[in-house]
Protein backbone atom coordinates (compact mmCIF):
# COMPACT_ATOMS: atom_id res chain seq x y z
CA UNK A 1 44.88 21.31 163.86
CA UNK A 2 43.37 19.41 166.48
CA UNK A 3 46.28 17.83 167.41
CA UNK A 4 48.42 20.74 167.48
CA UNK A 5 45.82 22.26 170.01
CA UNK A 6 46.03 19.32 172.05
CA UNK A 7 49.83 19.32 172.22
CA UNK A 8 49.60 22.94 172.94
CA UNK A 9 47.09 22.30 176.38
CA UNK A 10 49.42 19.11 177.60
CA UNK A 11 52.68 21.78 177.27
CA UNK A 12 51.72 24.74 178.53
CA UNK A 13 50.98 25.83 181.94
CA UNK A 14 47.39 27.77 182.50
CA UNK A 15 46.93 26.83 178.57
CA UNK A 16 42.64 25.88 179.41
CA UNK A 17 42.43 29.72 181.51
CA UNK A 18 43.43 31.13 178.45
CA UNK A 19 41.33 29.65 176.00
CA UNK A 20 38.31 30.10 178.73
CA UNK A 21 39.21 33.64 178.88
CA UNK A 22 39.59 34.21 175.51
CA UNK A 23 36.15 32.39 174.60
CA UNK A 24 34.46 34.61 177.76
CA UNK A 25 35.68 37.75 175.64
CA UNK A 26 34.27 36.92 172.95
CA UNK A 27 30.42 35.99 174.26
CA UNK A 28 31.43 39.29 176.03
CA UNK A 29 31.71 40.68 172.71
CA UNK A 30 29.20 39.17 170.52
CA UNK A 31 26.57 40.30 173.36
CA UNK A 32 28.28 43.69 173.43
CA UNK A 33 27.56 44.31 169.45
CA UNK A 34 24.04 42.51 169.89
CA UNK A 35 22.58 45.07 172.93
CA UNK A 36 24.52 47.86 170.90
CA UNK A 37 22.60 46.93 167.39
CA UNK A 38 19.28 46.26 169.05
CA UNK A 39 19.88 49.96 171.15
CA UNK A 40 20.50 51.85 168.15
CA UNK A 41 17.69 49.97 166.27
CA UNK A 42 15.21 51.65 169.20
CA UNK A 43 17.04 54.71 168.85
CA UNK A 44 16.20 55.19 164.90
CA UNK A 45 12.67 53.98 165.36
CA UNK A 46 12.31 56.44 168.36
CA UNK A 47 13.15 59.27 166.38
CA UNK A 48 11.61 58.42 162.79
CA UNK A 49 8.72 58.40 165.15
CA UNK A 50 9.27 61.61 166.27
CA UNK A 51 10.17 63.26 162.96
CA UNK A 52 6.97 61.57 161.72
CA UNK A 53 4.81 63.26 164.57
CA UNK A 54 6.02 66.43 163.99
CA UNK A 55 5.96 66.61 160.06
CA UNK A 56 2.46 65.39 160.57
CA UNK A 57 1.59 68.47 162.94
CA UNK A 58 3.44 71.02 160.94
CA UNK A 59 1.13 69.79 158.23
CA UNK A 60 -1.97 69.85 160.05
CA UNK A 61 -1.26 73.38 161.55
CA UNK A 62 -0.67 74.47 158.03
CA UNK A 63 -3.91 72.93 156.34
CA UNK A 64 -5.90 74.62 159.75
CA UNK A 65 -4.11 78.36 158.72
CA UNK A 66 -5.87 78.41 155.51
């Protein structure tokens, strides 16, 4: 495999901007799913924390009207 790469690079033209591009994709990638995971991780806590809050006053306000 290794030598089939290395045949590949000494043949072609440009071969070392392609693999260099390629590999920049995918860090551009891999950090694109990472910010998007840890986004809609603050997202869901944001709004559990929300629902929480106002289940919690919905509760109290009923306990107060009796």
């Amino acid at each position: 495999m290794l030598e089939f790469l290395k045949r590949r690079l000494k043949s072609e033209k440009g071969a070392m901007d392609k693999i260099l591009v390629t590999l920049l994709l995918v860090v551009v990638g891999v950090a694109a799913v990472v910010g998007l995971n840890t986004w809609m991780g603050d997202q869901k806590n944001a709004m559990t924390n929300s629902a929480n809050t106002v289940i919690t006053n919905i509760l109290t306000n009923a306990e107060n009207a009796k």
